[in-house]
Protein backbone atom coordinates (compact mmCIF):
# COMPACT_ATOMS: atom_id res chain seq x y z
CA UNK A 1 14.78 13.73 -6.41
CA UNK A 2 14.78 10.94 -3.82
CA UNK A 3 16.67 13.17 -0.86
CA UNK A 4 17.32 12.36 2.43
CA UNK A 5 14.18 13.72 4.04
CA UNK A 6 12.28 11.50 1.63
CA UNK A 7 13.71 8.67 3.34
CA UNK A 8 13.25 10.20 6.77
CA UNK A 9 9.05 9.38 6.42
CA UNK A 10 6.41 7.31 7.84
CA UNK A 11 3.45 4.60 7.06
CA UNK A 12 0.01 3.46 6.79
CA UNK A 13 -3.40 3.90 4.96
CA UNK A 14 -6.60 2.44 3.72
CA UNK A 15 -9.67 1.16 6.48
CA UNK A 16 -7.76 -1.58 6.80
CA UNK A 17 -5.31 -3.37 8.81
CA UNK A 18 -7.49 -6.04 8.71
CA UNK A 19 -7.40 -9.81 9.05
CA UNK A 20 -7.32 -11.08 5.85
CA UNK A 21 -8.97 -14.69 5.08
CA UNK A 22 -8.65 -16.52 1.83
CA UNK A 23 -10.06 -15.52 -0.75
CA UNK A 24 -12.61 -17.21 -2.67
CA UNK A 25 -12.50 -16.09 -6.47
CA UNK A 26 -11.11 -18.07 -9.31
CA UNK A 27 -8.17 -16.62 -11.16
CA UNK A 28 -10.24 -16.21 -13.68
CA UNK A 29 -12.25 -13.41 -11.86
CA UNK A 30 -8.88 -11.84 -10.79
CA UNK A 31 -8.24 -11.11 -14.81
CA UNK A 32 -11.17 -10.23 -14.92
CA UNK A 33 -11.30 -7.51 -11.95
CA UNK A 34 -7.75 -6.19 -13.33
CA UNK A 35 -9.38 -5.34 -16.49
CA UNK A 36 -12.23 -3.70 -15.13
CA UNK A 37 -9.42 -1.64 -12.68
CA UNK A 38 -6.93 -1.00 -15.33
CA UNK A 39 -7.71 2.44 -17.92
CA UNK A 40 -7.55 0.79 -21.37
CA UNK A 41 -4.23 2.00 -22.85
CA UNK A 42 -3.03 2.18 -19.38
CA UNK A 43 0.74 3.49 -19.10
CA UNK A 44 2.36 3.65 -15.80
CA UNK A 45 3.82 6.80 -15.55
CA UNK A 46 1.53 9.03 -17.63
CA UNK A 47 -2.32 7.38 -17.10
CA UNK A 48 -3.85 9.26 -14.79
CA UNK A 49 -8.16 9.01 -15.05
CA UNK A 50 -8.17 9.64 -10.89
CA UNK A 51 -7.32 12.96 -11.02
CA UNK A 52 -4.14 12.55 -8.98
CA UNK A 53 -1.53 15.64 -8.63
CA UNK A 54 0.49 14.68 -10.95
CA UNK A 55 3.69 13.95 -8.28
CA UNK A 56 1.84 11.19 -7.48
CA UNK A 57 2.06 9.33 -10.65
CA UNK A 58 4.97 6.33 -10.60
CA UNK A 59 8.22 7.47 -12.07
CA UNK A 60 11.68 6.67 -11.70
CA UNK A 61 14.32 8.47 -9.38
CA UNK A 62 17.95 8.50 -8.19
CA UNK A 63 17.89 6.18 -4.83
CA UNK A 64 20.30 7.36 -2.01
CA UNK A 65 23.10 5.62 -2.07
CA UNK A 66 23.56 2.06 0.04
CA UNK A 67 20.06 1.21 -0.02
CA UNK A 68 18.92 -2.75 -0.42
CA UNK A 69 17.55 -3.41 -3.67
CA UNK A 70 14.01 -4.93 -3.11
CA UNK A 71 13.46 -3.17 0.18
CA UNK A 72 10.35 -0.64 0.00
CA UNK A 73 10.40 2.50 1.94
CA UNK A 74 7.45 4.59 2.93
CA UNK A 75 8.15 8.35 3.27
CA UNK A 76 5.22 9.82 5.06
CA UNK A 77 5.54 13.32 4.84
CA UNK A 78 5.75 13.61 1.27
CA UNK A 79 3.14 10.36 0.61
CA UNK A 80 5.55 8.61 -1.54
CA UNK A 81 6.63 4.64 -1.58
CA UNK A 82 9.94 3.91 -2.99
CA UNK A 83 11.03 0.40 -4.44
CA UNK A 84 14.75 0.53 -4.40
CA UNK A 85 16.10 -1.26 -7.92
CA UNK A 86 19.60 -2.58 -8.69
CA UNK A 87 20.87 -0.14 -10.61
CA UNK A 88 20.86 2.41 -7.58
CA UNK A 89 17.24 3.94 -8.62
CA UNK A 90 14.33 3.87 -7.12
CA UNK A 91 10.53 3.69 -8.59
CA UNK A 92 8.49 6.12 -6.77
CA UNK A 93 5.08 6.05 -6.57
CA UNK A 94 1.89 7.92 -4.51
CA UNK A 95 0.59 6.53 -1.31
CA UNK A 96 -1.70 7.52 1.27
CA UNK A 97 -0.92 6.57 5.09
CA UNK A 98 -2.83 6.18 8.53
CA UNK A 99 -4.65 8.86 9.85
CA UNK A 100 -3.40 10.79 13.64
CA UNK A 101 -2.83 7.92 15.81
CA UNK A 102 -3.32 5.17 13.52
CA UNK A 103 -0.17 5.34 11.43
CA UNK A 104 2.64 3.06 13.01
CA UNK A 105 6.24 4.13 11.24
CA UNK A 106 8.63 0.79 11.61
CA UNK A 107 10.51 -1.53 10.24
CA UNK A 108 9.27 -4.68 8.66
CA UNK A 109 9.16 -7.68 6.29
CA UNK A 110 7.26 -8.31 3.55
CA UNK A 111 6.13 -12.19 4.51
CA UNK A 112 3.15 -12.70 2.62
CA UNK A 113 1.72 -11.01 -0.67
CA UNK A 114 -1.80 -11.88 -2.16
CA UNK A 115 -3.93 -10.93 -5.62
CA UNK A 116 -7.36 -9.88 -4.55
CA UNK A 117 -7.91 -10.58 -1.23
CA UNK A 118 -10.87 -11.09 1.58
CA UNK A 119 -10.99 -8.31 3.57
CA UNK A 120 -12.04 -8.15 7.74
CA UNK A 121 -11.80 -5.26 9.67
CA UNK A 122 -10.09 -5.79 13.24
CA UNK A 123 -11.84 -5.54 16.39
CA UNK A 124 -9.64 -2.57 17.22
CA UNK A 125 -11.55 -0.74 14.19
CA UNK A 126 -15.13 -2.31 14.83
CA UNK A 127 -14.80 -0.85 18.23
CA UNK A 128 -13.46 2.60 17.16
CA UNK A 129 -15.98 3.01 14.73
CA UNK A 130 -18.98 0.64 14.68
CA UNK A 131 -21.19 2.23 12.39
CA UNK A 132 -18.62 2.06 9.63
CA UNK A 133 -17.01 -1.44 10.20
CA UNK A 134 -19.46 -3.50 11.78
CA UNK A 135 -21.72 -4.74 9.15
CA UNK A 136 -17.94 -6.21 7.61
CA UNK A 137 -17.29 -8.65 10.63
CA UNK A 138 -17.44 -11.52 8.65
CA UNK A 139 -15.36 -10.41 6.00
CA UNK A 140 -16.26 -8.64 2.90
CA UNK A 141 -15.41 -10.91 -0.33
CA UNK A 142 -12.60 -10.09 -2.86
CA UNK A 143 -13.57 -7.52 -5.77
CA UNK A 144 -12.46 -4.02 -6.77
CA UNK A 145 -14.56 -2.49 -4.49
CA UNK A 146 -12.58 -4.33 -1.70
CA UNK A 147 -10.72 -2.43 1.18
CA UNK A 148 -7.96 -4.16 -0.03
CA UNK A 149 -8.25 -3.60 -3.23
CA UNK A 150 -6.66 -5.81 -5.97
CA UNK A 151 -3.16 -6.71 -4.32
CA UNK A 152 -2.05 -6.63 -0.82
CA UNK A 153 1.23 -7.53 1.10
CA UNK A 154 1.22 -8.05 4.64
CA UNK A 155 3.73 -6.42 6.74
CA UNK A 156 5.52 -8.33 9.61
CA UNK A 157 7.41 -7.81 12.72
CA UNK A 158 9.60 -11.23 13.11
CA UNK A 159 6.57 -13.76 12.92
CA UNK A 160 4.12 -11.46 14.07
CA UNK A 161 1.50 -10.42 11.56
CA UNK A 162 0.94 -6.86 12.50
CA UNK A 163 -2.30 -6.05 10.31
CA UNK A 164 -0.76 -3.52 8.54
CA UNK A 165 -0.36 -3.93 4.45
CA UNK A 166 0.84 -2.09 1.27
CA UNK A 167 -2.55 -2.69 -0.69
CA UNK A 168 -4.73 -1.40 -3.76
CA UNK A 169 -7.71 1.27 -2.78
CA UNK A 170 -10.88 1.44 -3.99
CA UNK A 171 -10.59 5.27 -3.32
CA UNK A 172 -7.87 6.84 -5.67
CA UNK A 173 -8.57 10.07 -4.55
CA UNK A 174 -7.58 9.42 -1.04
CA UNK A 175 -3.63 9.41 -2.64
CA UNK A 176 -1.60 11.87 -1.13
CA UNK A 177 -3.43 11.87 1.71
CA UNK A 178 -3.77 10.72 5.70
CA UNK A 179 -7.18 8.57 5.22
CA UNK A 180 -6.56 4.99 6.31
CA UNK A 181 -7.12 3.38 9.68
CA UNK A 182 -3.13 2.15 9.40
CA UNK A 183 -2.09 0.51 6.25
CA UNK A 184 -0.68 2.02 2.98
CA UNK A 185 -2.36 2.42 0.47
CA UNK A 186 -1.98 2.66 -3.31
CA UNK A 187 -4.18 3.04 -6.95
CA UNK A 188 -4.81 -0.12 -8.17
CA UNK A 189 -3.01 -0.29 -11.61
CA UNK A 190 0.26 1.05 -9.63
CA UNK A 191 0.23 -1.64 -6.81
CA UNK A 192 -0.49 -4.02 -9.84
CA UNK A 193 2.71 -3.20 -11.29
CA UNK A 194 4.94 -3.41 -7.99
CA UNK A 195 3.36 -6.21 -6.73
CA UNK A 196 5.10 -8.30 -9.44
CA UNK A 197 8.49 -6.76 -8.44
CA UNK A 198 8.73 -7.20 -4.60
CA UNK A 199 9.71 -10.95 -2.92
CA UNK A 200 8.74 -11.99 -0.30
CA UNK A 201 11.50 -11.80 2.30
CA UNK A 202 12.27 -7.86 1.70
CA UNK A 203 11.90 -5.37 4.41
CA UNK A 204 9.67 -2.32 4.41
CA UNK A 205 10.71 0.77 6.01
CA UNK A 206 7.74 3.18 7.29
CA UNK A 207 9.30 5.91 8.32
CA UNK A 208 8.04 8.53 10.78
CA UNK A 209 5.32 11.58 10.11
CA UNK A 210 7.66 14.10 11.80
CA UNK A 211 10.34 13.47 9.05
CA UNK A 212 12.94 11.91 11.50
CA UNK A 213 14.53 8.69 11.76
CA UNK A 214 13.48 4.89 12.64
């Protein structure tokens, strides 16, 4: 059930709230990439080849009442991301969030949303941990074993790109858990699937680790 303390949650997740350049593959490689990402006979709520507790497979739930349709909320105590629909539901799906320190609960928009992107690490996470990020300063090229995974949407404050995204992982496993350095993070197939429902424009709430309000 999508209750109150689901709402009252947090953000973040992958190594990456990176600056993301263009990227350079062909649509044709993106079909390709979602094949190779997607279990053949994939269904939505029911695949589940990662081994994920099964909680964290999509499914739909009863929203709370007076929530924006479109609007995404991130509740980080219980690792869940809800897109609110118009029929006062919600899908619900698994995420994983920031580790301590790194995850940064907020409200913002949705500005920008891209299939396979580059992926750069930002200073802040060069300098933090060098022997991990450093060989990526000049961007590591779009492909499923991309930081970013297959989709990403960038997260905003106003016109201020904040680094943070809802994105694909590489690392299903990590679902459910507190193992990026800030962004959210979702399986690849699932973020496939939302990505064609949000617009652009929508806000994204990432609520707070503690369970309390923005």
């Amino acid at each position: 059930m999508f209750t109150r303390r689901h709402m009252i949650a947090s953000l973040a997740a992958l190594a990456a709230p990176g600056v993301v350049r263009p990227a350079f593959a062909a649509p044709s490689d993106w079909d390709a990439w979602d094949r190779q990402v997607t279990p053949e006979g994939f269904d939505l709520e029911t695949s589940n080849p990662w081994g994920l507790h099964p909680r964290f497979l999509p499914v739909r739930v009863k929203a709370n009442p007076g929530l924006t349709p479109g609007d995404i909320h991130v509740d980080a105590v219980a690792r869940y991301l809800y897109h609110i629909q118009d029929d006062g539901s919600a899908m619900r799906y698994g995420a994983a969030i920031g580790r301590d320190g790194l995850y940064e609960p907020g409200v913002y928009t949705i500005r920008r949303k891209t299939k396979w992107p580059r992926w750069t690490p930002t200073s802040a996470m060069i300098a933090r941990e060098p022997d991990k990020y450093a060989r990526w300063t000049d961007g590591m090229d779009p492909g499923p074993s991309n930081a970013l995974g297959s989709r990403a949407m960038y997260l905003y404050v106003g016109n201020r790109d904040t680094y943070l995204r809802i994105h694909g992982t590489p690392a299903p496993r990590s679902i459910g858990t507190r193992a990026s350095s800030g962004c959210v993070r979702m399986v690849m197939p699932h973020i496939n699937a939302l990505y064609d429902q949000v617009e652009t424009g929508v806000t994204a709430y990432l609520y707070p680790t503690d369970g309390g309000n923005l």
